[in-house]
C-alpha atoms as a PDB file:
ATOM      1  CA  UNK A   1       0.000   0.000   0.000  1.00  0.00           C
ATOM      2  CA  UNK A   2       0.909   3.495  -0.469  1.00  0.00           C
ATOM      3  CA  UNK A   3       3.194   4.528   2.474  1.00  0.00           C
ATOM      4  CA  UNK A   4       4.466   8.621   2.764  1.00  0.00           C
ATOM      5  CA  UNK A   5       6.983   8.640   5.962  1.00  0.00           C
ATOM      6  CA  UNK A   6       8.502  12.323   6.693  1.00  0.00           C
ATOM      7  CA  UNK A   7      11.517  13.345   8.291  1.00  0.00           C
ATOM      8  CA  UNK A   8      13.478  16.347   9.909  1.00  0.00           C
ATOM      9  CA  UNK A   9      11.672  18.000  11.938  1.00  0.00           C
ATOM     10  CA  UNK A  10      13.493  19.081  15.009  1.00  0.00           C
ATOM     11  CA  UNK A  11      13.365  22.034  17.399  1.00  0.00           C
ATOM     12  CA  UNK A  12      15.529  25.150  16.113  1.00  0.00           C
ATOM     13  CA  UNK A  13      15.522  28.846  16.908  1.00  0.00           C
ATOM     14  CA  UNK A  14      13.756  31.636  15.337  1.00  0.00           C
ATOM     15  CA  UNK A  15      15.513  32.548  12.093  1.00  0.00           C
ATOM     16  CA  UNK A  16      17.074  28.708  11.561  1.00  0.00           C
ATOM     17  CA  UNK A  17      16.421  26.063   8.967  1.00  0.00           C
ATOM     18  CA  UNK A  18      14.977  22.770   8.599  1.00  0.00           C
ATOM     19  CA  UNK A  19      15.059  20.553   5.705  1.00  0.00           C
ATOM     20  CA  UNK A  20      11.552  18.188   5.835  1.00  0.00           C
ATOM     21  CA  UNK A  21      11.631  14.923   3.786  1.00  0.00           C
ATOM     22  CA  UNK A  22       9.226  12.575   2.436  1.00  0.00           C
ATOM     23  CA  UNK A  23      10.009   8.643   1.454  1.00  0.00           C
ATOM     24  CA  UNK A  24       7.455   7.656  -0.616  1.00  0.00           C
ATOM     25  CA  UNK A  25       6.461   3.888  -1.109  1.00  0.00           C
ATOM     26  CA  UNK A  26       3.736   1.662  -3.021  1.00  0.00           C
ATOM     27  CA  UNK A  27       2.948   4.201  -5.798  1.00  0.00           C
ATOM     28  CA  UNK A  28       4.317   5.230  -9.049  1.00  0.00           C
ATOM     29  CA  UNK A  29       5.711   8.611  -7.604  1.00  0.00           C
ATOM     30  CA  UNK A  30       6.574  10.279 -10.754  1.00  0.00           C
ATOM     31  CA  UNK A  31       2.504  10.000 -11.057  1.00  0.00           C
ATOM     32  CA  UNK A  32       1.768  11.990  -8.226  1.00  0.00           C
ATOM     33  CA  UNK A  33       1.692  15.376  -7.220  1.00  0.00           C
ATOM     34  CA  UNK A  34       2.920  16.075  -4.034  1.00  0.00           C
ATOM     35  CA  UNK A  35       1.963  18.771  -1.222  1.00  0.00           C
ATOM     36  CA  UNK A  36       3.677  20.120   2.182  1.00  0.00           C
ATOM     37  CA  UNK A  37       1.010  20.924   4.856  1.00  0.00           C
ATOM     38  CA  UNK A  38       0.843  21.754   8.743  1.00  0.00           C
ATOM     39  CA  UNK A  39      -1.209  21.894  11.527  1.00  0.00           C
ATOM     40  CA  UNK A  40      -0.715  23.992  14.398  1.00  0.00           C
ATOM     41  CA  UNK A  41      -2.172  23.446  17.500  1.00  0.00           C
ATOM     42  CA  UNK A  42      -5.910  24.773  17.715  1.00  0.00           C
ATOM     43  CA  UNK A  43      -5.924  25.534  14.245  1.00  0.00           C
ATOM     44  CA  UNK A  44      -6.998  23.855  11.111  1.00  0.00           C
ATOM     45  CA  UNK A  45      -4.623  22.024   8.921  1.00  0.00           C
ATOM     46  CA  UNK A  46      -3.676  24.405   5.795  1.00  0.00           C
ATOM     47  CA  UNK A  47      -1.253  24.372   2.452  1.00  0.00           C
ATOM     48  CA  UNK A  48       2.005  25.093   2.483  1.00  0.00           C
ATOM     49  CA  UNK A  49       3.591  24.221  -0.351  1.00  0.00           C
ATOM     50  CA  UNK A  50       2.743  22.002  -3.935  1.00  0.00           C
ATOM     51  CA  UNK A  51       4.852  20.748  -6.414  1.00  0.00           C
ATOM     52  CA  UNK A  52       3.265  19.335  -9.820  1.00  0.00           C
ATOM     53  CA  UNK A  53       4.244  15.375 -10.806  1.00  0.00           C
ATOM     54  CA  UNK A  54       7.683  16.667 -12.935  1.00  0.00           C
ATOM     55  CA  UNK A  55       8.745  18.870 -10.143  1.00  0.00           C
ATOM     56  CA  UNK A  56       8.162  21.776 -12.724  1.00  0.00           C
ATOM     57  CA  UNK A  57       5.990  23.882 -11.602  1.00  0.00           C
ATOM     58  CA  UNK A  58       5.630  24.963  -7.882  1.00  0.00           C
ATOM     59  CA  UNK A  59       3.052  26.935  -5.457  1.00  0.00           C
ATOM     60  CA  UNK A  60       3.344  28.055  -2.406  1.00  0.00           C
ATOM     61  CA  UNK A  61       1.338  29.830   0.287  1.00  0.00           C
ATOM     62  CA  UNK A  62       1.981  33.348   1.383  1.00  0.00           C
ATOM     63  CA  UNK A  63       3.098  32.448   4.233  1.00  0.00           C
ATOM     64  CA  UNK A  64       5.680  30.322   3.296  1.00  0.00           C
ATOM     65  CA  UNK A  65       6.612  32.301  -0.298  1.00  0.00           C
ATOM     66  CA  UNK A  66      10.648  33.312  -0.103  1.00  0.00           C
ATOM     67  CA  UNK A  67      11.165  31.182   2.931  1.00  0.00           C
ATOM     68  CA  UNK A  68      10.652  27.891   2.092  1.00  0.00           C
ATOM     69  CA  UNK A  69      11.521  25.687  -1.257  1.00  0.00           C
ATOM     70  CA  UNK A  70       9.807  22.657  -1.941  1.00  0.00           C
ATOM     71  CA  UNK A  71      11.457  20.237  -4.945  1.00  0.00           C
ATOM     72  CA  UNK A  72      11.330  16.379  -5.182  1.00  0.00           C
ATOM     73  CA  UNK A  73      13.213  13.765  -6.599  1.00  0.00           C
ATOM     74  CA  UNK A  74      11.777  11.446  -9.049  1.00  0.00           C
ATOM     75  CA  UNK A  75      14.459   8.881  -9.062  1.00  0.00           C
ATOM     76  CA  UNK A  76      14.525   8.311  -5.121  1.00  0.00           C
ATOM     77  CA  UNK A  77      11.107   8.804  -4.855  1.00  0.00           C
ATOM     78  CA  UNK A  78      11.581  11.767  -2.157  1.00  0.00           C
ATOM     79  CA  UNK A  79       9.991  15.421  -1.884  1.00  0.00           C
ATOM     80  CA  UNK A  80      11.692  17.806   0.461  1.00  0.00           C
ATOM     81  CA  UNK A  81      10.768  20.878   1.869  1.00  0.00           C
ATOM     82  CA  UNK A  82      13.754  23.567   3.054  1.00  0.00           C
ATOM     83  CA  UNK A  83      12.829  25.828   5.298  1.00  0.00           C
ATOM     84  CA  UNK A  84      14.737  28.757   6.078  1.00  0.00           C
ATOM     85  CA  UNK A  85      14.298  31.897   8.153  1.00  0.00           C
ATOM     86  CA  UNK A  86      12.182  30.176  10.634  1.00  0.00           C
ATOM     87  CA  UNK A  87       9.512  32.029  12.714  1.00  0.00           C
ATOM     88  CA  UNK A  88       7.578  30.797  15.885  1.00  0.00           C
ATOM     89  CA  UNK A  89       4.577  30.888  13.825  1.00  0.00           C
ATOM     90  CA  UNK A  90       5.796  27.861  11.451  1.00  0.00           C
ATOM     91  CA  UNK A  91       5.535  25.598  14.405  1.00  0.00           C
ATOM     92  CA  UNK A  92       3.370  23.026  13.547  1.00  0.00           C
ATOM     93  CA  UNK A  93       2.768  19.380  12.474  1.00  0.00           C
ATOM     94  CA  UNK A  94       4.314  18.531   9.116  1.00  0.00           C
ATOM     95  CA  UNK A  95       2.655  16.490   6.787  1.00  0.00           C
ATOM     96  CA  UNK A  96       3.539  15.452   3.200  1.00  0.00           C
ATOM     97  CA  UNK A  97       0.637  14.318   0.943  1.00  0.00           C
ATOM     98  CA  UNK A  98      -0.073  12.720  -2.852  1.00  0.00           C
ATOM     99  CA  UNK A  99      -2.284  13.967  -5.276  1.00  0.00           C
ATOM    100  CA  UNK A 100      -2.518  11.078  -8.450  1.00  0.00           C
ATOM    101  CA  UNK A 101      -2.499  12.649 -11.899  1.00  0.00           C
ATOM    102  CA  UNK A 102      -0.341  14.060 -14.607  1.00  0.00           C
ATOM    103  CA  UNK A 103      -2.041  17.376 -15.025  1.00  0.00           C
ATOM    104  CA  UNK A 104      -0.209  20.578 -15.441  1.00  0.00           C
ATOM    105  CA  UNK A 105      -2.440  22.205 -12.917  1.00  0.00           C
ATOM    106  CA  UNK A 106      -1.697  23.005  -9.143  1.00  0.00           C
ATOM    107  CA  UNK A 107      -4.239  21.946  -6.695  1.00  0.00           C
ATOM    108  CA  UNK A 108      -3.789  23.267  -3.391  1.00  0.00           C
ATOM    109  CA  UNK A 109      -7.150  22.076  -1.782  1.00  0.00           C
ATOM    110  CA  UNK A 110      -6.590  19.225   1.335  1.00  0.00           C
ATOM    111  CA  UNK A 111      -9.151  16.962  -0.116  1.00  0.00           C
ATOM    112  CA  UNK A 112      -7.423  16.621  -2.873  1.00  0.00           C
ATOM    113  CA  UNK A 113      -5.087  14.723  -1.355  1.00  0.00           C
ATOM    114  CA  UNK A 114      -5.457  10.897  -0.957  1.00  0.00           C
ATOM    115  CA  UNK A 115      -2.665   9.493   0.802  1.00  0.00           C
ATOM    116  CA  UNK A 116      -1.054  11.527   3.751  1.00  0.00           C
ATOM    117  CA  UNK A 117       1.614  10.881   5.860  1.00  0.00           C
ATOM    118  CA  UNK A 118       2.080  10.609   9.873  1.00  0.00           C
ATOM    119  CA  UNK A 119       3.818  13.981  10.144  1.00  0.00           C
ATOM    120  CA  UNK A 120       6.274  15.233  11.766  1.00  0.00           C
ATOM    121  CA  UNK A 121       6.546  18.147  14.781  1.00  0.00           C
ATOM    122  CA  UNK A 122       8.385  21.310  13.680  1.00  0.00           C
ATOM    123  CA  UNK A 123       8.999  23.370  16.513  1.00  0.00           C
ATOM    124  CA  UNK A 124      10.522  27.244  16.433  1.00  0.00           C
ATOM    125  CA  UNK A 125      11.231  29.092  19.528  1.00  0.00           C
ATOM    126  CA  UNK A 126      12.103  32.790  20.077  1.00  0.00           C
END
């Protein structure tokens, strides 16, 4: 079965980075879009970052727009998230999700997203 497992996370200080990965497993990856999301305590889970099938085209939330990079490798079946200048405010749960479907549009929408993975805490202190 399909199987996303992140990693990195960590504790780091305001203005640090953290580079997120995702191992992906049981699916033709290259097939797939694939989304960064988070959930912060008390709030609703919201986008943070997409990335089409080919890695070519990218969105990203306002939040997260000059701070973080998302990009994925096809060949190792992996999409990472760096995240630089941290802020208190990015502390959250981390999850990576799939999308299935070779389409040149970027969905952003949660329920779009079929397989998610367990997550993983990212936590930024002042």
């Amino acid at each position: 079965q399909v199987q996303l497992v992140e990693s990195g996370g960590g504790v780091v200080q305001a203005g640090g980075s953290l580079r997120l990965s995702c191992a992906a497993s049981g699916l033709t990856f290259s097939s797939y879009a694939m989304g960064w999301f988070r959930q912060a305590p008390g709030k609703e889970r919201e986008s943070v970052a997409v990335v089409s099938w080919s890695g070519g085209s990218t969105w990203y939330a306002d939040a997260a727009k000059g701070r973080f990079t998302i990009s994925r490798d096809n060949a190792k079946n992996t999409v990472f998230l760096q995240m630089n200048s941290l802020k208190p405010e990015d502390t959250a749960v981390y999850y990576c999700a799939a999308r299935f479907g070779r389409i040149p549009a970027i969905i952003t929408t949660l329920d779009a997203y079929t397989n998610w993975g367990q997550g993983t805490q990212v936590t930024v202190s002042s």
